[in-house]
C-alpha atoms as a PDB file:
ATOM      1  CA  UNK A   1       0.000   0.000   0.000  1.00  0.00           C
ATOM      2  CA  UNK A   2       1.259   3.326  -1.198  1.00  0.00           C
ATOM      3  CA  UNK A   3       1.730   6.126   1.169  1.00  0.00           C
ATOM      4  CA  UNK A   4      -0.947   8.191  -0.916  1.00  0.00           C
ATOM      5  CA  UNK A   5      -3.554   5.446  -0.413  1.00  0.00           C
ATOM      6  CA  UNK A   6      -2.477   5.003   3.221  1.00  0.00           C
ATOM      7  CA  UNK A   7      -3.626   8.523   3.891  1.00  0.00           C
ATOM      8  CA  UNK A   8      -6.963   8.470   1.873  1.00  0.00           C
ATOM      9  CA  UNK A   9      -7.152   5.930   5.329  1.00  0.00           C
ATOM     10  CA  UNK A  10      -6.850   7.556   7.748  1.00  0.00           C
ATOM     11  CA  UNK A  11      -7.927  11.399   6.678  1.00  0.00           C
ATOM     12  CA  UNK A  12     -11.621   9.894   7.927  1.00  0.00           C
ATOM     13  CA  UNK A  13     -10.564   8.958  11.278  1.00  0.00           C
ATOM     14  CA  UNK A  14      -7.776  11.215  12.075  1.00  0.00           C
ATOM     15  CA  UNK A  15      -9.093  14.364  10.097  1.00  0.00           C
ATOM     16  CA  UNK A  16     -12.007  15.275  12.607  1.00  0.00           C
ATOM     17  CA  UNK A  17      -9.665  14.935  15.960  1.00  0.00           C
ATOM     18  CA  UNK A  18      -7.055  16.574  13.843  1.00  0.00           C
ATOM     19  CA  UNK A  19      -9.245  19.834  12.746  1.00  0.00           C
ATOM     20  CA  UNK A  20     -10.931  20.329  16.793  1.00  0.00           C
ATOM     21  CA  UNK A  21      -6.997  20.559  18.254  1.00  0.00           C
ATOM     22  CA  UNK A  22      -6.325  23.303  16.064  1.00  0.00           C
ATOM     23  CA  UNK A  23      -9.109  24.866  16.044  1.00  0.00           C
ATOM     24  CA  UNK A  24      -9.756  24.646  19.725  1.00  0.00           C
ATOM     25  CA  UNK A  25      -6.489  24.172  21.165  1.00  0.00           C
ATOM     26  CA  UNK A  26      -3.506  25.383  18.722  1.00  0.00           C
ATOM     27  CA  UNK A  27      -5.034  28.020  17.872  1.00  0.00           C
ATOM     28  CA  UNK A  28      -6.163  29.746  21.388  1.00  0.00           C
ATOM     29  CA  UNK A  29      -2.850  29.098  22.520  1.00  0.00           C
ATOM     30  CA  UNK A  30      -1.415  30.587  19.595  1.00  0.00           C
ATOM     31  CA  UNK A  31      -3.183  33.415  20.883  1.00  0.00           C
ATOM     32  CA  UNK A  32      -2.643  33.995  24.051  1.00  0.00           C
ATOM     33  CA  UNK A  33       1.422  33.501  23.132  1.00  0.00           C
ATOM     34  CA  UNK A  34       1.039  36.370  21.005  1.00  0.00           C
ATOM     35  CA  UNK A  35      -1.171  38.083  23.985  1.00  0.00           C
ATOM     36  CA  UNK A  36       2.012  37.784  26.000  1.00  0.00           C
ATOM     37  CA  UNK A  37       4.032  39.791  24.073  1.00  0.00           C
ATOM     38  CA  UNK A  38       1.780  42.955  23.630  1.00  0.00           C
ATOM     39  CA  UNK A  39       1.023  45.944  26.201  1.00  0.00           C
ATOM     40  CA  UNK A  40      -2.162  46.815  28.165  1.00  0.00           C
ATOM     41  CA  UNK A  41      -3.274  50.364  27.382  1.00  0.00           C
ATOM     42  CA  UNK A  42      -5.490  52.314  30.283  1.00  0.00           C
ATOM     43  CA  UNK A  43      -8.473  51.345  28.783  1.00  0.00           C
ATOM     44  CA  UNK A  44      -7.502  47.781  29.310  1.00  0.00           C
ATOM     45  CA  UNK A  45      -6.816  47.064  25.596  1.00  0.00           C
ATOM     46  CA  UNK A  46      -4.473  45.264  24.278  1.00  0.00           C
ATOM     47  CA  UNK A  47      -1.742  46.853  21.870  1.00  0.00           C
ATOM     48  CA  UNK A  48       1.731  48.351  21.204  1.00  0.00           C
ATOM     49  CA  UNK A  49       4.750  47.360  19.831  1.00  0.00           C
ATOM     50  CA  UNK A  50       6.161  43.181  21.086  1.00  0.00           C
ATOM     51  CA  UNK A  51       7.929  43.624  23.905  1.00  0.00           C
ATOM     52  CA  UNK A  52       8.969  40.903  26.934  1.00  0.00           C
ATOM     53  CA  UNK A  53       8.235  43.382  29.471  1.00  0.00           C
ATOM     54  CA  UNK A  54       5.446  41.342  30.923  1.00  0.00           C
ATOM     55  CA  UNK A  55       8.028  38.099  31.003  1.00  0.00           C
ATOM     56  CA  UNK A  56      10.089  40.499  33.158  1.00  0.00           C
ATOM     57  CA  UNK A  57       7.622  41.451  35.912  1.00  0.00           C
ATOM     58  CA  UNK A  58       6.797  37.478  36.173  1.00  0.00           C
ATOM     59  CA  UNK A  59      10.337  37.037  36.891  1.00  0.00           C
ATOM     60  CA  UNK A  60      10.905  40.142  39.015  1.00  0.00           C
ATOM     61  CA  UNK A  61      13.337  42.003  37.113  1.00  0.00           C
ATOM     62  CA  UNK A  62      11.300  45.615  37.152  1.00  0.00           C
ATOM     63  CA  UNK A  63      13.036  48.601  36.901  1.00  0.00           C
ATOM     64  CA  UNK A  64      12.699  49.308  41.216  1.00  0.00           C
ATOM     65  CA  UNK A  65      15.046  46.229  41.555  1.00  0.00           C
ATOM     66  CA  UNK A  66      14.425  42.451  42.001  1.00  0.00           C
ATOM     67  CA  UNK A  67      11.250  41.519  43.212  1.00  0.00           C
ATOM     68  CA  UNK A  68      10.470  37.940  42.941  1.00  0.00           C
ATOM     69  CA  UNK A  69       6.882  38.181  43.858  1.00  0.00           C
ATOM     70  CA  UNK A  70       5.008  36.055  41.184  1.00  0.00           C
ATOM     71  CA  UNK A  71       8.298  33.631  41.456  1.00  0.00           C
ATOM     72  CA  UNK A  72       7.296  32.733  44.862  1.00  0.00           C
ATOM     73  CA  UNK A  73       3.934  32.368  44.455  1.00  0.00           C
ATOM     74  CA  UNK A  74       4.907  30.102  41.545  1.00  0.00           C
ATOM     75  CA  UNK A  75       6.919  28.071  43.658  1.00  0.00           C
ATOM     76  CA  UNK A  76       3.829  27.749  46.185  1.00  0.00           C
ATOM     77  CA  UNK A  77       2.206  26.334  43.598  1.00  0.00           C
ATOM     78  CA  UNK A  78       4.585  24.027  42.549  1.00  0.00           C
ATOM     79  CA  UNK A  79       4.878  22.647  45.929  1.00  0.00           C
ATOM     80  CA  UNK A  80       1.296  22.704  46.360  1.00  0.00           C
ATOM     81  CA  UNK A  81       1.235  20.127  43.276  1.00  0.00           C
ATOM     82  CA  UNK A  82       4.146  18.277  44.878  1.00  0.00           C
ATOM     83  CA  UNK A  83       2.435  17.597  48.409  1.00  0.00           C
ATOM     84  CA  UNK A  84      -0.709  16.553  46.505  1.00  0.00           C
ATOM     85  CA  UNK A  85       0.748  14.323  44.542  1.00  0.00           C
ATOM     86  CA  UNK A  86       3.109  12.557  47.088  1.00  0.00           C
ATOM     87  CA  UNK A  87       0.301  12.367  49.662  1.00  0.00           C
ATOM     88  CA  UNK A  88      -1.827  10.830  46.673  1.00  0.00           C
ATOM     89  CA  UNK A  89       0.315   8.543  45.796  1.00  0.00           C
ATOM     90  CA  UNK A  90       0.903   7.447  49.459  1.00  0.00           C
ATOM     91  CA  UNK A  91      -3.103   6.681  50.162  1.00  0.00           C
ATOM     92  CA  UNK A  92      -3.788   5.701  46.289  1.00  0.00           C
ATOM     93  CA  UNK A  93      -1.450   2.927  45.944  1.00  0.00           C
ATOM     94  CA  UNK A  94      -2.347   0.852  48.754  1.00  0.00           C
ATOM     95  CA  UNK A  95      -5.737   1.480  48.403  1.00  0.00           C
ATOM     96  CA  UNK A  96      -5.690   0.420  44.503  1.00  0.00           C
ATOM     97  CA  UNK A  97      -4.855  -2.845  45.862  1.00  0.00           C
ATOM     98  CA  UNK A  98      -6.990  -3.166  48.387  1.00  0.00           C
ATOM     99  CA  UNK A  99      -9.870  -2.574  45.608  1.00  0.00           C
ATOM    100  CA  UNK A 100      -8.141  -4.890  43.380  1.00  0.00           C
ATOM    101  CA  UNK A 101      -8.298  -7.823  45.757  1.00  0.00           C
ATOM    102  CA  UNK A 102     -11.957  -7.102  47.746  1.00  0.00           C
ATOM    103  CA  UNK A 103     -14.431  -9.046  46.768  1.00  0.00           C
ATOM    104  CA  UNK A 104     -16.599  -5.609  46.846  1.00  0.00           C
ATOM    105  CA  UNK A 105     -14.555  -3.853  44.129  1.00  0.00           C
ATOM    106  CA  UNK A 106     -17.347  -2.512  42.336  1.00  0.00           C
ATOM    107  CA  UNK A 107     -18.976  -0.845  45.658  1.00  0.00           C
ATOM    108  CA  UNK A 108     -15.463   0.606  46.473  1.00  0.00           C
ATOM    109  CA  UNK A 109     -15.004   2.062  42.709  1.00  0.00           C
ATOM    110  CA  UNK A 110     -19.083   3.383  43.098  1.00  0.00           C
ATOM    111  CA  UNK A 111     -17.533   4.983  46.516  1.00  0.00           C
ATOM    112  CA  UNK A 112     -14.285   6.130  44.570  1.00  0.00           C
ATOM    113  CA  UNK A 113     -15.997   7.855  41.267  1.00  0.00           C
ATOM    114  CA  UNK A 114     -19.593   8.979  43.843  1.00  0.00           C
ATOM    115  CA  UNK A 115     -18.169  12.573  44.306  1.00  0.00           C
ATOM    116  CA  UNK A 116     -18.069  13.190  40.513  1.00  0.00           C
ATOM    117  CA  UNK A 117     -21.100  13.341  41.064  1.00  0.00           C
ATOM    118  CA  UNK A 118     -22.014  15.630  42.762  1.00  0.00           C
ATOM    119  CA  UNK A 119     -21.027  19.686  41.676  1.00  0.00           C
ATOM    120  CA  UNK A 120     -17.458  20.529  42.174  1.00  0.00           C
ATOM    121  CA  UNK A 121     -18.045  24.099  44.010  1.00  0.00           C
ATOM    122  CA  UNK A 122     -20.617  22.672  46.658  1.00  0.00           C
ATOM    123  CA  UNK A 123     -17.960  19.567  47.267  1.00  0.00           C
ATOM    124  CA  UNK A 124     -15.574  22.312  48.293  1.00  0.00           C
ATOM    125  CA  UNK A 125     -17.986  24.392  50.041  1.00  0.00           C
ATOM    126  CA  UNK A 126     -18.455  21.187  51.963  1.00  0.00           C
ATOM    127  CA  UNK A 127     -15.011  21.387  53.331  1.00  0.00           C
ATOM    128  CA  UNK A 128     -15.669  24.308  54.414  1.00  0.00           C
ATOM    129  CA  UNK A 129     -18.226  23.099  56.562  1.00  0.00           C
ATOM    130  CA  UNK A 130     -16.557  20.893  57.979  1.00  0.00           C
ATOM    131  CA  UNK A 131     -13.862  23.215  58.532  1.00  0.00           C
ATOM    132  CA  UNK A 132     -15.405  26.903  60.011  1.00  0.00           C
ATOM    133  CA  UNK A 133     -15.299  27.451  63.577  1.00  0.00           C
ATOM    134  CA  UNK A 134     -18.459  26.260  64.501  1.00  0.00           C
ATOM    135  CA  UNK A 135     -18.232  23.718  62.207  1.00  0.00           C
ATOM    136  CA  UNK A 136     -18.389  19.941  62.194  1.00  0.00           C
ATOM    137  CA  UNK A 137     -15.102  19.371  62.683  1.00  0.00           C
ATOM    138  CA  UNK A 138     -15.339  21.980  65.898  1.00  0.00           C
ATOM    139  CA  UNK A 139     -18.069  20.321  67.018  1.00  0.00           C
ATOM    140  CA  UNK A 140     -16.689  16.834  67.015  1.00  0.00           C
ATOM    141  CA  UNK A 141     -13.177  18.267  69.049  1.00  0.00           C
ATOM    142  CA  UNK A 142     -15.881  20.087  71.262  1.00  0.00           C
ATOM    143  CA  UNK A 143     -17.797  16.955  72.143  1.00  0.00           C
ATOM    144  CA  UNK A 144     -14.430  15.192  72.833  1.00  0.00           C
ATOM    145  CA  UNK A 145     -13.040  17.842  74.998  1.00  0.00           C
ATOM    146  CA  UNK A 146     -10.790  19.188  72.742  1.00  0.00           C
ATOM    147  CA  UNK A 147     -10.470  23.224  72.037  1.00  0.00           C
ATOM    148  CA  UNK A 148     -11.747  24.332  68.725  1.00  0.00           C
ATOM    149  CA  UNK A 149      -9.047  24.584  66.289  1.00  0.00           C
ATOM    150  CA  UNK A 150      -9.173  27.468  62.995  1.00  0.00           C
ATOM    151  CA  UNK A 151      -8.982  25.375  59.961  1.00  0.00           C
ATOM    152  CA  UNK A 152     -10.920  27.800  57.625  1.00  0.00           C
ATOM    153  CA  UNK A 153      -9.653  30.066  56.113  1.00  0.00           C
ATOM    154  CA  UNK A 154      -5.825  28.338  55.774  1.00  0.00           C
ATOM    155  CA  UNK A 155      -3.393  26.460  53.876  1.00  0.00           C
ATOM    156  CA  UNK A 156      -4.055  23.417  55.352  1.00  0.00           C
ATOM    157  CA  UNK A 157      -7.572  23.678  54.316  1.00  0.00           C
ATOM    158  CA  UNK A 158      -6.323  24.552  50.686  1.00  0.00           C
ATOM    159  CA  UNK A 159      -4.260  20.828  50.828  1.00  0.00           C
ATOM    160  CA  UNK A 160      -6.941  19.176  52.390  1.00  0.00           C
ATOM    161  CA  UNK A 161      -9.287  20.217  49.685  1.00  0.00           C
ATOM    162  CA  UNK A 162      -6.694  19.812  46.735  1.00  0.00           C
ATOM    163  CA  UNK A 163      -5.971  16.271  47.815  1.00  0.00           C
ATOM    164  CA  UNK A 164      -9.076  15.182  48.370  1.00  0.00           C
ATOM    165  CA  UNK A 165     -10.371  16.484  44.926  1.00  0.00           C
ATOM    166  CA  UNK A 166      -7.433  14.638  42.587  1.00  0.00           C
ATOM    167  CA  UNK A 167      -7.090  11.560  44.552  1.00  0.00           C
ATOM    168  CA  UNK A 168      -9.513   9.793  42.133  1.00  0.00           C
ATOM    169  CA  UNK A 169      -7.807  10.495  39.511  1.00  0.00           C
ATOM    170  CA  UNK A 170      -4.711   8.528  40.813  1.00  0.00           C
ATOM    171  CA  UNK A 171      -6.529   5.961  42.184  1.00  0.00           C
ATOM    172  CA  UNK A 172      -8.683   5.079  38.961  1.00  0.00           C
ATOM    173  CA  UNK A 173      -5.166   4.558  36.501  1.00  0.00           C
ATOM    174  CA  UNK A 174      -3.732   2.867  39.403  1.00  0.00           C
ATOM    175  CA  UNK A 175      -6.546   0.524  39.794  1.00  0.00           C
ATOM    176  CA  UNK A 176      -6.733  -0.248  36.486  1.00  0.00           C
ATOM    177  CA  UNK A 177      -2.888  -1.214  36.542  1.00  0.00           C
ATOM    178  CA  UNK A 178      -2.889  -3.782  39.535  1.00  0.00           C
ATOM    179  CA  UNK A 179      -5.978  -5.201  38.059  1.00  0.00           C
ATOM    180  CA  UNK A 180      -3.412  -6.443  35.006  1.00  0.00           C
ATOM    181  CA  UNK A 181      -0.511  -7.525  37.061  1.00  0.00           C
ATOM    182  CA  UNK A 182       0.730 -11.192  36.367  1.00  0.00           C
ATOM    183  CA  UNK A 183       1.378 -12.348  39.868  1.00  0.00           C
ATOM    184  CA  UNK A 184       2.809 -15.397  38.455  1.00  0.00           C
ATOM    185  CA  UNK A 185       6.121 -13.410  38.225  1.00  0.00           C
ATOM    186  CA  UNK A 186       5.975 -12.758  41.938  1.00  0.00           C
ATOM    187  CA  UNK A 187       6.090 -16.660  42.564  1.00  0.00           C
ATOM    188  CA  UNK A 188       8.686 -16.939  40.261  1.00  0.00           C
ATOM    189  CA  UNK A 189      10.885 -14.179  41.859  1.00  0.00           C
ATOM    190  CA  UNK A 190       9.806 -15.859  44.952  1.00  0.00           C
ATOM    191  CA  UNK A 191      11.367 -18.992  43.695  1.00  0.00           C
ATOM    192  CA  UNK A 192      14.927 -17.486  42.830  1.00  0.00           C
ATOM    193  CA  UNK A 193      15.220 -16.554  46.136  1.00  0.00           C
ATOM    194  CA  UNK A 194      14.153 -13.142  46.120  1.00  0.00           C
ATOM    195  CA  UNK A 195      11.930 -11.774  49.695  1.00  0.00           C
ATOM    196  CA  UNK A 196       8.688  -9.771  49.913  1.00  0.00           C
ATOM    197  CA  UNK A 197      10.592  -6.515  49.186  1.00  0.00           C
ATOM    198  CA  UNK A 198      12.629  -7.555  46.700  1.00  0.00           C
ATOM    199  CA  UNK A 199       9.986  -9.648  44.911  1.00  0.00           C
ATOM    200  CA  UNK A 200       7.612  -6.480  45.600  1.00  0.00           C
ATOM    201  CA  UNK A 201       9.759  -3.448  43.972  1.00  0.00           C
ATOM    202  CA  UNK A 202      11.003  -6.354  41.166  1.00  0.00           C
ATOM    203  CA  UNK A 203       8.234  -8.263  39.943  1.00  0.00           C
ATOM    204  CA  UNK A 204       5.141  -6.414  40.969  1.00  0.00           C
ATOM    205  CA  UNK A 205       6.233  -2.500  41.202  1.00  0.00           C
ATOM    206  CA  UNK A 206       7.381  -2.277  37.362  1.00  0.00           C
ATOM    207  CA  UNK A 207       3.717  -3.528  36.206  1.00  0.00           C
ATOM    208  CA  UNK A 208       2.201  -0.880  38.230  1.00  0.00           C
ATOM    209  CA  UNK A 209       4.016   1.821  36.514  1.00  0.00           C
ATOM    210  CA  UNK A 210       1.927   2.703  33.373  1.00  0.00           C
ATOM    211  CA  UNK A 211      -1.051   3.230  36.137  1.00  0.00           C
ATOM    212  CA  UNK A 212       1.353   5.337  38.383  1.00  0.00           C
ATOM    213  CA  UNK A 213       2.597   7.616  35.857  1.00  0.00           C
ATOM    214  CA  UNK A 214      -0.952   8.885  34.345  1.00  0.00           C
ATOM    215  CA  UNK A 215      -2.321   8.923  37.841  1.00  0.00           C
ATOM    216  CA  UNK A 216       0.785  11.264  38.852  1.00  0.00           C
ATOM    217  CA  UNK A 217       0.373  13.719  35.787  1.00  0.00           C
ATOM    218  CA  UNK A 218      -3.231  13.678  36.170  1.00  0.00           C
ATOM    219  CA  UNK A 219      -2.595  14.390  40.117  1.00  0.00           C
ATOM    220  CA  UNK A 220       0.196  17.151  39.471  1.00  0.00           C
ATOM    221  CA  UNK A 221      -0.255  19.329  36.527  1.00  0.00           C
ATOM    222  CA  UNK A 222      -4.359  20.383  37.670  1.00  0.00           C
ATOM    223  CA  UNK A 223      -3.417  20.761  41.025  1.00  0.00           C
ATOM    224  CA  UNK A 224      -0.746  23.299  40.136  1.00  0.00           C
ATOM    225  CA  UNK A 225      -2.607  25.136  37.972  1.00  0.00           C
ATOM    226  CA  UNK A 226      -5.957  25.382  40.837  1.00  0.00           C
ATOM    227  CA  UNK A 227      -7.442  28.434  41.646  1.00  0.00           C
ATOM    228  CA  UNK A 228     -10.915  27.670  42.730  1.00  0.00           C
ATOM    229  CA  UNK A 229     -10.031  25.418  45.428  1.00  0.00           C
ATOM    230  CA  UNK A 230      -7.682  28.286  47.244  1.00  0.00           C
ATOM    231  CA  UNK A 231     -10.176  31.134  47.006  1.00  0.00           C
ATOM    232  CA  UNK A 232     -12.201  29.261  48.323  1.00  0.00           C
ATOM    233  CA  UNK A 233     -10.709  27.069  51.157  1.00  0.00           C
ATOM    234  CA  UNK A 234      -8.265  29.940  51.753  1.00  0.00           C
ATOM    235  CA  UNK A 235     -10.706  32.888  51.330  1.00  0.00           C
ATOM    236  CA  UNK A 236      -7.933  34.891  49.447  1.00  0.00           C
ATOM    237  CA  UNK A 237      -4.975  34.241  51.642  1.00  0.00           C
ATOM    238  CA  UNK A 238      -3.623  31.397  49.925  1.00  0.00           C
ATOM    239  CA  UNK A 239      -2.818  33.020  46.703  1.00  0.00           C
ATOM    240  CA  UNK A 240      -1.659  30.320  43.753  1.00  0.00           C
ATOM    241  CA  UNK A 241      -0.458  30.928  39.791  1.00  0.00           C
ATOM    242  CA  UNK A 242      -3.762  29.790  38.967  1.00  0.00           C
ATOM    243  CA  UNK A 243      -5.344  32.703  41.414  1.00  0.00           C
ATOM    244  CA  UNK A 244      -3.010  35.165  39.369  1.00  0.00           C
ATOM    245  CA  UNK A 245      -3.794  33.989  36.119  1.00  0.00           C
ATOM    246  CA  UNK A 246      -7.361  34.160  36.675  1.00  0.00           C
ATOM    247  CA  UNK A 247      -7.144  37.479  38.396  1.00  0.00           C
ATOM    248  CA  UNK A 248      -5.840  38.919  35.276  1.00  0.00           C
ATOM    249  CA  UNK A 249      -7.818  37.842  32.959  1.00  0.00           C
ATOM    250  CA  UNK A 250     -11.004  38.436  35.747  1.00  0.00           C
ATOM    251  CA  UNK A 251     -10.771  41.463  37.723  1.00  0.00           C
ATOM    252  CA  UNK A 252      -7.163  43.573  36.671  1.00  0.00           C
ATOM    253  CA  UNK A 253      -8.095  42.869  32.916  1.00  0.00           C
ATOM    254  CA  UNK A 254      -4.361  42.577  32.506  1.00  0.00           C
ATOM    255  CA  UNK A 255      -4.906  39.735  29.665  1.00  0.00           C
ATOM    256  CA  UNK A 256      -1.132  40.210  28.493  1.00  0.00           C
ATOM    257  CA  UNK A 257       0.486  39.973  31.617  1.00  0.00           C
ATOM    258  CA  UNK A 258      -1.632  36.575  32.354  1.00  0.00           C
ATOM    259  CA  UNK A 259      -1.008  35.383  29.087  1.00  0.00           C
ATOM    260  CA  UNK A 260       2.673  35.658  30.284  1.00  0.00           C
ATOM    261  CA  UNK A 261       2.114  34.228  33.674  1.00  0.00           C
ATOM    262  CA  UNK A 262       0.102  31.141  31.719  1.00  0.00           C
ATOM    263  CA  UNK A 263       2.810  30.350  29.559  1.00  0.00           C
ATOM    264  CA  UNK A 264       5.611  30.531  32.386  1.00  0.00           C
ATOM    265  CA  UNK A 265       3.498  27.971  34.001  1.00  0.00           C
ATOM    266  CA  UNK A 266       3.143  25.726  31.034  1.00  0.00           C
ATOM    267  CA  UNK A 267       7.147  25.888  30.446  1.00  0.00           C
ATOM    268  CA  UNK A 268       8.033  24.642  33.654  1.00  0.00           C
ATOM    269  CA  UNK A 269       5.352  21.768  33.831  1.00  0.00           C
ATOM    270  CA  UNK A 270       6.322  21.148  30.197  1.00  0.00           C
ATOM    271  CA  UNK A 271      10.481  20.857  31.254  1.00  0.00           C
ATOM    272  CA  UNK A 272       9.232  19.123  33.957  1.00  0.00           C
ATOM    273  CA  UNK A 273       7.749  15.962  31.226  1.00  0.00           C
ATOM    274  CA  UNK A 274      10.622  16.430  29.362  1.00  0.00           C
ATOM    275  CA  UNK A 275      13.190  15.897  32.130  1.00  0.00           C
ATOM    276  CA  UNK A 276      10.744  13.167  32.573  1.00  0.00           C
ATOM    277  CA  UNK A 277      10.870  11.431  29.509  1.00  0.00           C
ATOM    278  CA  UNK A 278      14.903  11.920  28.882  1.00  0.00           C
ATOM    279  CA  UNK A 279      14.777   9.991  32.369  1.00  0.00           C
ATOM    280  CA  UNK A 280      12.845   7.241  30.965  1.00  0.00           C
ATOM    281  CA  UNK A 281      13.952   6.993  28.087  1.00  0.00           C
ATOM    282  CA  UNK A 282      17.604   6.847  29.260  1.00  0.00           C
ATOM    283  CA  UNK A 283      16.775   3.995  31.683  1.00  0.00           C
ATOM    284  CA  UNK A 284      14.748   2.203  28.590  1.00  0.00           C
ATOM    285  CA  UNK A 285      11.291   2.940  29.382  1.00  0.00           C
ATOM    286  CA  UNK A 286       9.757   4.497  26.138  1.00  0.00           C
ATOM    287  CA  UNK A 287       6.440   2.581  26.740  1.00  0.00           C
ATOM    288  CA  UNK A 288       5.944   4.887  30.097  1.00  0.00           C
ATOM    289  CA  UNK A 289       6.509   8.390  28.409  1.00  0.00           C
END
C-alpha cells in the first residue's frame, strides 16, 4: 500500500480529531502567546509594539530592583502540586490494591468515582463546613473535649481540599494497573530466592508503573494550575499561579500579563515531562513516556 492510499485511510478517522486541536487548542494558545508579548493600554486594551516586558515582571526584574513576587507564588504552587501528589500517591497505591483484591470492588469504585457526582463548588464548600469554627469538625473536638481549632480560612484547608479532589484520579489509573498484574512473576521471583521486598519493587512494582505515571500527571499538573479550590478554602490568603492567572484575565483585565504568567506555568510543567521522559527513556522505558 502506497503512502498516498495510506492517507486516503486515515484522513476519515484522524481528520475530525485533527481539525478540533487546532481549532480549539492550537489556535487559542497561539493566541494567548502572542497576547504575551503585547502591552495593556489604560483602557484595558491590548496593543503596542512586542515587547517581553510582561516576562520580566513574572520574573521580578522591574526597573525598582528584584522583586520575585510572582516567582514565589509560583513556587507555592509548585509545591502545592508536589504535596498533593506525594500524599496521593501514598493513600492511592495501597488502596488500589486493596480494591483490586476485595471481593466488593465494584462498591469501592461506586464509593471512589460517587463525588463526581455531585457539583465541584458545593464539594468544596463542603469542606468548608466541615472546617469553620463552629463547624463539624469543631463540634466533634468540642464533644471530645478538645479546644476548637481554625482550619478555615488556611493552607491546610487549601491541601486538604486539593488532595481530596485529585485523589480519584490517581486511584482510577492505578486501579486499572494492579488489576493487570501477572502475579505469576511474583512466585517466580519468589522462587529465585528473592523476599517480599525484593519480589515487591522487582516483579510487581514495574507492572504498576503505566497506572502510576498517568495517575501522577493527572494528580500534578491540575493541582498546580488550581485556583478555585484556594479562594475558596483559603478565602484569598492562599494566593496560587492559577489565582493570578485568573485574576488577570477576571478582575485587573491585565490579559497580556496573564497570558505571560500562563505560559511561564506551562514551560516549567512542560520541562518538567521532558526531564521526565529523557529519564525514561535513558533507563529504557519508552512505553511509560
Amino acid at each position: 500500500m502506497n503512502k498516498r492510499a495510506s492517507w486516503k485511510q486515515l484522513l476519515p478517522t484522524l481528520g475530525p480529531g485533527a481539525l478540533w486541536l487546532f481549532v480549539f487548542t492550537l489556535i487559542p494558545t497561539l493566541l494567548i502567546f502572542y497576547a504575551s508579548f503585547l502591552q495593556r493600554d489604560p483602557h484595558g486594551w491590548l496593543g503596542g509594539p512586542l515587547t517581553l516586558e510582561n516576562y520580566r515582571r513574572f520574573l521580578g526584574l522591574t526597573s525598582e530592583g528584584f522583586d520575585p513576587i510572582y516567582l514565589r507564588i509560583l513556587g507555592r504552587s509548585l509545591l502545592l502540586g508536589f504535596v498533593t501528589t506525594l500524599v496521593s500517591v501514598l493513600i492511592g497505591y495501597p488502596f488500589a490494591f486493596f480494591i483490586a483484591g476485595s471481593p466488593r470492588k465494584n462498591l469501592l469504585l461506586l464509593l471512589v468515582v460517587l463525588p463526581f457526582w455531585t457539583n465541584f463548588l458545593i464539594r468544596v464548600y463542603a469542606w468548608i463546613v466541615i472546617f469553620q469554627r463552629k463547624g463539624v469538625l469543631n463540634a466533634l473536638l468540642g464533644y471530645l473535649g478538645f479546644d476548637p481549632v481554625m482550619l478555615y480560612p488556611s493552607w491546610t484547608a487549601v491541601y486538604v481540599g486539593t488532595i481530596y479532589t485529585y485523589l480519584p484520579f490517581l486511584i482510577l489509573p492505578l486501579y486499572a494497573s494492579v488489576e493487570k498484574i501477572d502475579w505469576t512473576l511474583l512466585e517466580a521471583a519468589y522462587d529465585l530466592g528473592a523476599g517480599r521486598i525484593q519480589g515487591f519493587w522487582h516483579a510487581i512494582f514495574p507492572q504498576t508503573l503505566p497506572g502510576l505515571v498517568a495517575g501522577v500527571l493527572l494528580v500534578f499538573i491540575p493541582a498546580v494550575g488550581t485556583f478555585v479550590i484556594s479562594d475558596l478554602l483559603g478565602a484569598g490568603k492562599a494566593i496560587l499561579i492559577g489565582n493570578v492567572i485568573q485574576q488577570q484575565f477576571g478582575a485587573s483585565r491585565d490579559w497580556a500579563f496573564g497570558s505571560a504568567a500562563a505560559f511561564v506555568l506551562m514551560a516549567v510543567v512542560l520541562t518538567g515531562l521532558w526531564l521526565y521522559a529523557r529519564w525514561a527513556g535513558e533507563r529504557g522505558m519508552e512505553e511509560l513516556v
